[in-house]
C-alpha atoms as a PDB file:
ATOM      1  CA  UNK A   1      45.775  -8.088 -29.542  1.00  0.00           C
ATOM      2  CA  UNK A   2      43.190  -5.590 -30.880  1.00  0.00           C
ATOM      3  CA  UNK A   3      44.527  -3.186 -33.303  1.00  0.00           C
ATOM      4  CA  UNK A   4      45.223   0.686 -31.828  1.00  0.00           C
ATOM      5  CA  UNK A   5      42.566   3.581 -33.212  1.00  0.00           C
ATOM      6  CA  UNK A   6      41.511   6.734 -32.916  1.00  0.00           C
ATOM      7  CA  UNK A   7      38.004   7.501 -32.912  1.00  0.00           C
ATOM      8  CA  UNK A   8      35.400  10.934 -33.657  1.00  0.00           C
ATOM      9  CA  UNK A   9      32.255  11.736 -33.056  1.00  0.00           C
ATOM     10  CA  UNK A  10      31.136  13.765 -35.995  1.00  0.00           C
ATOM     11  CA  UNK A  11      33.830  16.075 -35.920  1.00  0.00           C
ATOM     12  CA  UNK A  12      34.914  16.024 -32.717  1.00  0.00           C
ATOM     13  CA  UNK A  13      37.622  13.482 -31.700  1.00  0.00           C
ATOM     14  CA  UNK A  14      37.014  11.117 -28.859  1.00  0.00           C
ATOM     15  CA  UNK A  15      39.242  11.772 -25.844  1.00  0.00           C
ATOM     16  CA  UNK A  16      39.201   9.408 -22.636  1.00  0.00           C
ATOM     17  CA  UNK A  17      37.402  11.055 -19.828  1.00  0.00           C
ATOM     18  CA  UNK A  18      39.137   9.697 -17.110  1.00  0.00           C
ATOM     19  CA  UNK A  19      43.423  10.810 -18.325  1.00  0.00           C
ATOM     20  CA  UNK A  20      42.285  12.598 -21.652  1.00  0.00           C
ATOM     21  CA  UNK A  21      44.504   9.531 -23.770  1.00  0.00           C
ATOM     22  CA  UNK A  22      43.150   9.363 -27.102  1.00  0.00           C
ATOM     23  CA  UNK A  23      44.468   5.802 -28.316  1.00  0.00           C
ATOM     24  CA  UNK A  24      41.870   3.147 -27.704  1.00  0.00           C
ATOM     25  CA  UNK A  25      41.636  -0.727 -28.420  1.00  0.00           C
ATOM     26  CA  UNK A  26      38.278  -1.352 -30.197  1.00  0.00           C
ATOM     27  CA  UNK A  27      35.453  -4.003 -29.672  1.00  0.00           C
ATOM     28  CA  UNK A  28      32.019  -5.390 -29.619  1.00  0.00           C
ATOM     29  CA  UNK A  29      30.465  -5.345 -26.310  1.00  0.00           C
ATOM     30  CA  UNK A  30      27.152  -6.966 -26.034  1.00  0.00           C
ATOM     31  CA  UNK A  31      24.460  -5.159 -23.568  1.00  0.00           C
ATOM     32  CA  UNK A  32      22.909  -8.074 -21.889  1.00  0.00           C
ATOM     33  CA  UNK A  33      19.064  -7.750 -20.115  1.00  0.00           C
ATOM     34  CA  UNK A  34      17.885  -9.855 -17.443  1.00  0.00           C
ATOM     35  CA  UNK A  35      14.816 -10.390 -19.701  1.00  0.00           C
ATOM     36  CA  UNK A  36      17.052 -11.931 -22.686  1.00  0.00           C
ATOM     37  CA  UNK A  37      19.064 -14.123 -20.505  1.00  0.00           C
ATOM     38  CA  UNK A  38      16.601 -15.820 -18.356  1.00  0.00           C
ATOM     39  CA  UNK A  39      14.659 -16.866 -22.070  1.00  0.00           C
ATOM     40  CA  UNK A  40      18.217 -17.916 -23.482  1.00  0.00           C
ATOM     41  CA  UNK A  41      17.912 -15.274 -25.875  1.00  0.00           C
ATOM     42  CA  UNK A  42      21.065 -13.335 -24.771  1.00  0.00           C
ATOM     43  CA  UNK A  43      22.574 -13.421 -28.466  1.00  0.00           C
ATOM     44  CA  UNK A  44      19.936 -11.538 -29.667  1.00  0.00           C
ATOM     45  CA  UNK A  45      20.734  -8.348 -27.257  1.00  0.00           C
ATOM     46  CA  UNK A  46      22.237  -5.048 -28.501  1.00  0.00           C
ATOM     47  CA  UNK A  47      25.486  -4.564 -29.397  1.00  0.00           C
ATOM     48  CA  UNK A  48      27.671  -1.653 -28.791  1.00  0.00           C
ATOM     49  CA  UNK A  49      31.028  -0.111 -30.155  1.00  0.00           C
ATOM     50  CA  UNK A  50      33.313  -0.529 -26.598  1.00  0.00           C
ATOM     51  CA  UNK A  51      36.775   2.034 -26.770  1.00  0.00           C
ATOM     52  CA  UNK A  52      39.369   0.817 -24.153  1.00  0.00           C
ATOM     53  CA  UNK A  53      41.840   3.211 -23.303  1.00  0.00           C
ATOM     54  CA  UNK A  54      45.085   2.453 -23.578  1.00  0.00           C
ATOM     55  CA  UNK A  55      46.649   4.683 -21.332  1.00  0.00           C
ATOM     56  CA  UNK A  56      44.138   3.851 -18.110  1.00  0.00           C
ATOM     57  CA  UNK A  57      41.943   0.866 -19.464  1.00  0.00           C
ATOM     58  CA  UNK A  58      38.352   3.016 -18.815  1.00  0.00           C
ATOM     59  CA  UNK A  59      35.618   1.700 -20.979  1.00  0.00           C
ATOM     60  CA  UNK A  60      33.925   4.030 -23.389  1.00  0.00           C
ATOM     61  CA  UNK A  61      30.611   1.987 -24.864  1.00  0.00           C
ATOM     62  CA  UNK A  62      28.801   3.927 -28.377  1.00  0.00           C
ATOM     63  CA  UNK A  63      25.650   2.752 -29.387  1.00  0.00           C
ATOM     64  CA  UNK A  64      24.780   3.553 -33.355  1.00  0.00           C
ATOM     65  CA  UNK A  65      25.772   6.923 -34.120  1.00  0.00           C
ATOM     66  CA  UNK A  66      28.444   8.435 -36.130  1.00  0.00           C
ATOM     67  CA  UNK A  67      31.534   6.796 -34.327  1.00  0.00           C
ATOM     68  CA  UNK A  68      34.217   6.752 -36.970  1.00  0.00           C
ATOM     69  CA  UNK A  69      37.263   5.092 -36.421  1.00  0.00           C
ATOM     70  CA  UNK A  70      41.066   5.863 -37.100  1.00  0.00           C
ATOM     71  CA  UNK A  71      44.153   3.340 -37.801  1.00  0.00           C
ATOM     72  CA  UNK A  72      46.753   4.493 -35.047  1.00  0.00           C
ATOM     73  CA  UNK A  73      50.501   3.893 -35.001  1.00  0.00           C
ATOM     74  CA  UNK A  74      52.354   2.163 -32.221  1.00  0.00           C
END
């Protein structure tokens, strides 16, 4: 199981936008084009920084940026 975080933007903490929970699961999510995958070259797409709620399992997806991450207990 993927360890529990909190995250921030900046200064401003990340809070789900669907039931405002603010403990997420944390992991790579890859942004797949139709280009990239119909050349085989689907490993070579973007990545992105995917937040999974823990209270109501919405996906939040960060590209780059200033997404800093936070150990959280439970």
């Amino acid at each position: 199981m993927a360890k529990l975080v909190h995250a921030a933007v900046g200064e401003k903490k990340v809070q789900c936008l669907i039931c405002g929970g603010d403990v997420f699961r944390e992991r790579e999510v890859k942004l797949n084009s139709t280009g990239m995958e119909l050349f085989n070259l689907a490993w070579a797409n973007e990545s992105a920084t995917g937040l999974i709620c823990r209270s109501c399992g919405y996906v939040h997806l960060f590209v780059r940026g200033s997404l800093t991450l936070y150990r959280a207990e439970g």
